[in-house]
Protein backbone atom coordinates (compact mmCIF):
# COMPACT_ATOMS: atom_id res chain seq x y z
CA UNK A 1 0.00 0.00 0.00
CA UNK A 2 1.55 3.67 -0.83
CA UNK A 3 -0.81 5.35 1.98
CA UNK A 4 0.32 8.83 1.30
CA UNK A 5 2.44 8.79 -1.20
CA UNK A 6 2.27 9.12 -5.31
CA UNK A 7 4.59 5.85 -5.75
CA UNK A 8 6.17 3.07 -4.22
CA UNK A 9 9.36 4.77 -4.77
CA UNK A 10 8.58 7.68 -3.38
CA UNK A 11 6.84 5.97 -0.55
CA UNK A 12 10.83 3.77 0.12
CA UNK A 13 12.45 6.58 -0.05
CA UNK A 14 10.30 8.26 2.94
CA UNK A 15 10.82 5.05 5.11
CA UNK A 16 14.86 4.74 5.25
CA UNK A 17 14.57 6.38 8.53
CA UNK A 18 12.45 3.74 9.78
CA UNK A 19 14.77 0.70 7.49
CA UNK A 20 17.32 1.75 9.43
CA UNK A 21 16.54 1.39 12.37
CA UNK A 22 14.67 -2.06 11.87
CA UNK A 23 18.20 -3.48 10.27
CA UNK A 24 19.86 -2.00 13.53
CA UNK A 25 17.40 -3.36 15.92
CA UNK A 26 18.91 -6.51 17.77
CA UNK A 27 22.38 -6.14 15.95
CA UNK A 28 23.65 -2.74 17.33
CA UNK A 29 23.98 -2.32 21.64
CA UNK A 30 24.75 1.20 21.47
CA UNK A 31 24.28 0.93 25.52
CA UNK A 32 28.19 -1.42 25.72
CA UNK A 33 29.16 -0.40 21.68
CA UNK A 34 28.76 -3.58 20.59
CA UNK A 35 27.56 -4.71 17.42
CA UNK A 36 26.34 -8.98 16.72
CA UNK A 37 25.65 -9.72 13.21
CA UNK A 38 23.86 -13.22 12.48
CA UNK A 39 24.19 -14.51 16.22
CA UNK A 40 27.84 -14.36 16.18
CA UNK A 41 29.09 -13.39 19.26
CA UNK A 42 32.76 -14.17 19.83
CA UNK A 43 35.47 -11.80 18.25
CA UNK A 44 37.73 -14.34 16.45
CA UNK A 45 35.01 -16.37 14.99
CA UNK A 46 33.18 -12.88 13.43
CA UNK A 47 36.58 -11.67 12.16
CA UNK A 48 37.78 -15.26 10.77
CA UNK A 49 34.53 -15.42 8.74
CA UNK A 50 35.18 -11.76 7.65
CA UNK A 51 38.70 -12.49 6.73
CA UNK A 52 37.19 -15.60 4.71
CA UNK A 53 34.68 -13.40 2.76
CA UNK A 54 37.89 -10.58 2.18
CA UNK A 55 39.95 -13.03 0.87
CA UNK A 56 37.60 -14.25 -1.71
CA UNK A 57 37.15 -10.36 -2.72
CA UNK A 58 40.78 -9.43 -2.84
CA UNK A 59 41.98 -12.88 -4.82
CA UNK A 60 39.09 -11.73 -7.62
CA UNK A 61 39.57 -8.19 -7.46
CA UNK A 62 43.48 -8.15 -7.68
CA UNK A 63 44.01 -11.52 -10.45
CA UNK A 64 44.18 -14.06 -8.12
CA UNK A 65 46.81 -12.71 -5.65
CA UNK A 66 46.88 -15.16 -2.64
CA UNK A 67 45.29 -14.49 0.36
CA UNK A 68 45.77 -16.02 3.48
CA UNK A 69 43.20 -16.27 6.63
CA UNK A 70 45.11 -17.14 9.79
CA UNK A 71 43.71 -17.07 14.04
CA UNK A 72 46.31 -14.87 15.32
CA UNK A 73 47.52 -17.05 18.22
CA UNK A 74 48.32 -19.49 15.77
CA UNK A 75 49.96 -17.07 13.72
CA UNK A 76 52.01 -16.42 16.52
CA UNK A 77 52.71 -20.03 17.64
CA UNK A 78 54.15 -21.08 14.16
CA UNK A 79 56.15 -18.22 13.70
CA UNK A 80 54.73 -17.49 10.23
CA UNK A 81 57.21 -16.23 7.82
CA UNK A 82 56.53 -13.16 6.78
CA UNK A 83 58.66 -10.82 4.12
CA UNK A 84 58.79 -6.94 2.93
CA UNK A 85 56.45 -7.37 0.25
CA UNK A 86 53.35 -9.27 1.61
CA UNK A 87 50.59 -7.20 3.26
CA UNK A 88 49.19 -8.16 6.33
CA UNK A 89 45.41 -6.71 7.11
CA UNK A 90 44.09 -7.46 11.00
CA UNK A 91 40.80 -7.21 12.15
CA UNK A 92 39.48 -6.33 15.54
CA UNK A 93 36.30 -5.78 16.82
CA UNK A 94 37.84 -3.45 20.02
CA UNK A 95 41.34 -3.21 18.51
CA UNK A 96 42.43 -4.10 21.96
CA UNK A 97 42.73 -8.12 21.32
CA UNK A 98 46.34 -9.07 22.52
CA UNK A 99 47.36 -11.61 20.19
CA UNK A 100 46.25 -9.53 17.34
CA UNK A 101 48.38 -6.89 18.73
CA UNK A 102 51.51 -9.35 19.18
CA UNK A 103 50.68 -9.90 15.74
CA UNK A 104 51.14 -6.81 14.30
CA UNK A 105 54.29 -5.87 16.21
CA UNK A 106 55.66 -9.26 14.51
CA UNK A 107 54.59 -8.32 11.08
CA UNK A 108 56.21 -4.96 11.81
CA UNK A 109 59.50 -5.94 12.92
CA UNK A 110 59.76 -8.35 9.98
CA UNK A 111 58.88 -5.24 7.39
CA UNK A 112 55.47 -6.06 6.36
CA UNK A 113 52.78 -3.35 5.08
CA UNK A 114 50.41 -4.00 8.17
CA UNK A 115 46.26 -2.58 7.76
CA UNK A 116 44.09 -2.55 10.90
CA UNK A 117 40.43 -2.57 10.86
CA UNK A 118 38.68 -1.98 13.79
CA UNK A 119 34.70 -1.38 14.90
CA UNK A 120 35.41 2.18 16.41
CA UNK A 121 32.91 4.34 18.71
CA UNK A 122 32.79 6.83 16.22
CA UNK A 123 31.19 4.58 13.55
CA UNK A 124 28.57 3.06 16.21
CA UNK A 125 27.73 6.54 17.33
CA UNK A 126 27.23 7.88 13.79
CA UNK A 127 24.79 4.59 13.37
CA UNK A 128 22.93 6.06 16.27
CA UNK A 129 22.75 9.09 14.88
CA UNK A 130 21.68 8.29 11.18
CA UNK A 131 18.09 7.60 11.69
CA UNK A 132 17.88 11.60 12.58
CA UNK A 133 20.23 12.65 10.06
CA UNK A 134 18.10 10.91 7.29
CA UNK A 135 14.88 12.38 8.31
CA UNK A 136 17.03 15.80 7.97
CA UNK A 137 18.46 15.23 4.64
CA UNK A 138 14.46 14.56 3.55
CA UNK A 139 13.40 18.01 4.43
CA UNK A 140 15.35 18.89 1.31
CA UNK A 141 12.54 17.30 -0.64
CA UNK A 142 11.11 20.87 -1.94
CA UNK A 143 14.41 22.69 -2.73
CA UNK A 144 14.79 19.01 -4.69
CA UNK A 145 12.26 19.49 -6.95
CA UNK A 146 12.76 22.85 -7.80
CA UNK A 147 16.27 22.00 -8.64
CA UNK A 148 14.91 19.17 -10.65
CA UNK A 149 12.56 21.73 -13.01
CA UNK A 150 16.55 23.11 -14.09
CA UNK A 151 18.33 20.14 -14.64
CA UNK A 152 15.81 18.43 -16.85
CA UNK A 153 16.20 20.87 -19.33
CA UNK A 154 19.53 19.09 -19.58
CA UNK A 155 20.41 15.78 -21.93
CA UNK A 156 23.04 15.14 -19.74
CA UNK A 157 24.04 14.94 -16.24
CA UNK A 158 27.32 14.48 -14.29
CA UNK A 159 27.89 13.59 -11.11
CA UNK A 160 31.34 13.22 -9.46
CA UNK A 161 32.91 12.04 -5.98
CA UNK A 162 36.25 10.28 -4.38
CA UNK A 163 36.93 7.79 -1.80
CA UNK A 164 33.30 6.58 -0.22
CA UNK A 165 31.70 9.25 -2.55
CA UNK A 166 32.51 7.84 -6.10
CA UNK A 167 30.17 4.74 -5.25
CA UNK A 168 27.80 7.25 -4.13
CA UNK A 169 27.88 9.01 -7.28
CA UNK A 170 27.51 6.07 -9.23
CA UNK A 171 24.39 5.07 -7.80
CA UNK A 172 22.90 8.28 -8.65
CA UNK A 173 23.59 8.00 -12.48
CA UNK A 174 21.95 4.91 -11.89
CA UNK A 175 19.10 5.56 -10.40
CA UNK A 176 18.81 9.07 -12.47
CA UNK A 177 19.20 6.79 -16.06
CA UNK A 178 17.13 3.74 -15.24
CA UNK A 179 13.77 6.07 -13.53
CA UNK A 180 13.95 9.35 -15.72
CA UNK A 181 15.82 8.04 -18.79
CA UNK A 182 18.20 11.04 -18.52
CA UNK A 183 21.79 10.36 -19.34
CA UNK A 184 23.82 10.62 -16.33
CA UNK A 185 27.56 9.52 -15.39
CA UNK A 186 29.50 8.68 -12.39
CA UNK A 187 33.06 10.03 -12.09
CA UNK A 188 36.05 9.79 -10.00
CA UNK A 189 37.22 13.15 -8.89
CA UNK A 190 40.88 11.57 -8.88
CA UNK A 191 40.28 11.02 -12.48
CA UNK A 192 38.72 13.89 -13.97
CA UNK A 193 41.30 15.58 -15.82
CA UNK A 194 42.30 12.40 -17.90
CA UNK A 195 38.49 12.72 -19.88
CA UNK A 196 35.28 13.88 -18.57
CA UNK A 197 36.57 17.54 -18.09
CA UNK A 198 36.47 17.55 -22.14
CA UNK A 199 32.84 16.84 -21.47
CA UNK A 200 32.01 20.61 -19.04
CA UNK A 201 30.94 23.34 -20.07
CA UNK A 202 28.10 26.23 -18.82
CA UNK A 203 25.76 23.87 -20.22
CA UNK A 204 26.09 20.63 -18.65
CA UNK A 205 24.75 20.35 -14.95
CA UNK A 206 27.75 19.07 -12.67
CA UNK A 207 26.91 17.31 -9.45
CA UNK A 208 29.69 17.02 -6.99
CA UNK A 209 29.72 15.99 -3.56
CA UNK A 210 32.28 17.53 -0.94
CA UNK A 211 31.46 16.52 2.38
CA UNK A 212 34.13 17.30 4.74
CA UNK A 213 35.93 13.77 4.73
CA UNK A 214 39.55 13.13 4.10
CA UNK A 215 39.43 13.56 0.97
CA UNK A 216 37.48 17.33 1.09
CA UNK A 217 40.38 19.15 -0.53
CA UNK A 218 41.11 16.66 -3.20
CA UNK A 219 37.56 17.40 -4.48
CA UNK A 220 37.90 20.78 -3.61
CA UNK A 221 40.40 20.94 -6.98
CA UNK A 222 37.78 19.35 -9.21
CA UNK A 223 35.40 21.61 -7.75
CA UNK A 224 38.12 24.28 -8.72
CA UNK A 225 38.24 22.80 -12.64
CA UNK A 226 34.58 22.78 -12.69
CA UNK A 227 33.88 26.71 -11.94
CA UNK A 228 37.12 27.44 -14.21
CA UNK A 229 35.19 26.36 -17.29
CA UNK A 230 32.27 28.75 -16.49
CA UNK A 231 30.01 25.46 -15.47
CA UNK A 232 27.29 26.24 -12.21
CA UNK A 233 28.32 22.96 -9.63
CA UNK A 234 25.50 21.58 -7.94
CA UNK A 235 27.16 20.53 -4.52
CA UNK A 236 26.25 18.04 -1.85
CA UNK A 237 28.25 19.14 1.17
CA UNK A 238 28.35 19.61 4.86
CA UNK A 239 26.69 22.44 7.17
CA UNK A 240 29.42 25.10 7.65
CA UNK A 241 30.80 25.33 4.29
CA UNK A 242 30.55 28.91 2.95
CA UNK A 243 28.85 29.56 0.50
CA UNK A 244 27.87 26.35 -0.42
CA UNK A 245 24.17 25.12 0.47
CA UNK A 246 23.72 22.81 3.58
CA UNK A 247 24.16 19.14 4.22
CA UNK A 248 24.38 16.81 7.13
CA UNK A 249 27.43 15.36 8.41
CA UNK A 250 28.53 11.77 9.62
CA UNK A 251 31.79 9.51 9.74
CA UNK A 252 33.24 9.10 6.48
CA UNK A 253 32.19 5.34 5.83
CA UNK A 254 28.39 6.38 6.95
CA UNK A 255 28.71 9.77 4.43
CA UNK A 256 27.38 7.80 1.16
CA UNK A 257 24.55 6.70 2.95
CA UNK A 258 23.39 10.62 3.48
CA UNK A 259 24.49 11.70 0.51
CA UNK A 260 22.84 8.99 -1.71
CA UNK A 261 19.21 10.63 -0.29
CA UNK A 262 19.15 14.24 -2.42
CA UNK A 263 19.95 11.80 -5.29
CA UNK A 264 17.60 9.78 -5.24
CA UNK A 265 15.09 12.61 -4.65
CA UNK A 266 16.24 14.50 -7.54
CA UNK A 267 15.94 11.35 -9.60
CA UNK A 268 12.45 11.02 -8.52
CA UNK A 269 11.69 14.22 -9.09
CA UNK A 270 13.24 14.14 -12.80
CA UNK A 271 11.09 11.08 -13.68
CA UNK A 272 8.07 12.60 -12.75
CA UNK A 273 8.91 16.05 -14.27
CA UNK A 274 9.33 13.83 -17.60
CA UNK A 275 6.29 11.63 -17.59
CA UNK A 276 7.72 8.57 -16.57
CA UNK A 277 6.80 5.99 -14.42
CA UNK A 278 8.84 5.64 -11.56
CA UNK A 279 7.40 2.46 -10.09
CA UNK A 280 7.91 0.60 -13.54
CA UNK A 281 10.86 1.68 -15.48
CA UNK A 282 10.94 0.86 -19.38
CA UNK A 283 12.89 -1.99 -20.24
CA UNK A 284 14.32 -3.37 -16.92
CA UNK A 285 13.36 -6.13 -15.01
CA UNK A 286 13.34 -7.15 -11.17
CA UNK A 287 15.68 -9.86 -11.90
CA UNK A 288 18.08 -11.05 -14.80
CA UNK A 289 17.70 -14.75 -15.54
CA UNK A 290 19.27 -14.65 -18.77
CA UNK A 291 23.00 -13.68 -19.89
């Protein structure tokens, strides 16, 4: 049922607040900082299975470069040989674990390129937080679709990010080409001189996002390129920026999941400012059973 709202989509997009909190519920203890996914409750079981699931990633993503899953206090109890060019990633629910500590002094001393991940405080609290946040970011709804009666006047539509951001961006374009049938393309900042800044001029709508992560002045130089040509940026950003309208601010692996929200807004906006059907986009299916 869509109650209130025009569309289904419209209707999901209203409810992330509420999504959020439902995939939360019974996984995140903000009370001790703890977060249990599927039952799992001891630390070196959860990361074990994590390092399984990495290792399958990083042997496709990088041509079948071996990975290795090892229990740190067997690590440490065979002595593992380790050399200057292997790369050793730990993971830690606290970051506090002794052996995985002993571990990484041992990969240090022997030269390795040692990576920690770790559940921090900062991302739990920005979980607790997001709910809010979201319900925020949706008050932008009406700004939205005025900005929406511009840009469809458009063929074309860019939309460019780094780090966390670039997947963010490319979600966009795809929402914005599969509901409104507008041409739209995700970019990497980092990559921007080597093509797509052929492609901007004053007439092509440019959608950047520079929330204040680590990467903020990288993007600030695209942003830089982007105003050179004479082009008007449309910027997703954090309060407190200048000059630049106002956006809500998390950790930086939580950003994309604000900053994802005025896209998909806009896209629904641009749909329905073009006639389409939002609910049943031309040509695409729920699922792919064919090659």
């Amino acid at each position: 049922m869509k109650g209130k709202f025009d569309t289904f989509m419209q209707k999901e997009i209203y409810e992330q607040p509420e999504s959020v909190v439902n995939t939360m519920r019974g996984r995140v203890n903000f009370d001790d900082n703890r977060i249990t996914l599927g039952g799992l409750r001891a630390t070196c079981p959860l990361c074990a299975a994590a390092g399984v699931w990495c290792s399958s990633l990083v042997e496709l993503a990088t041509i079948q470069i071996p990975v290795s899953v090892e229990l740190t206090s067997d690590f440490l109890d065979r002595k593992t040989p380790i050399f200057r060019d292997d790369v050793v990633v730990f993971l830690s629910q606290s970051g506090e674990t002794v052996d995985t500590i002993l571990a990484l002094r041992y990969c240090l001393e022997h030269g390795a390129l040692s990576v920690g991940v770790v559940n921090t405080l900062l991302i739990i609290a920005g979980l607790h937080a997001l709910p809010g946040q979201i319900k925020k970011v949706l008050e932008l709804d009406a700004s939205l679709q005025q900005l929406a009666a511009t840009v469809s006047e458009n063929k074309s539509l860019l939309l460019m990010g780094r780090g966390y951001q670039y997947a963010t961006c490319l979600e966009g374009a795809l929402k914005i080409k599969e509901i409104s049938y507008m041409h739209s393309e995700g970019i990497l900042a980092g990559e921007f001189k080597h093509g797509p800044l052929a492609l901007v001029d004053e007439n092509i709508p440019v959608i950047i996002t520079m929330t204040q992560d680590s990467l903020y002045p990288k993007v600030q130089s695209a942003f830089a390129q982007i105003t050179a040509r004479k082009a008007q940026p449309i910027v997703i950003c954090n309060e407190g920026d200048e000059g630049i309208p106002a956006g809500v601010k998390t950790v930086d692996c939580l950003q994309g999941l604000l900053n994802i929200i005025p896209l998909q807004i806009l896209s629904y906006h641009l749909a329905v400012k073009n006639g389409c059907d939002v609910d049943f986009p031309r040509n695409l299916a729920k699922s792919v059973t064919v090659e």
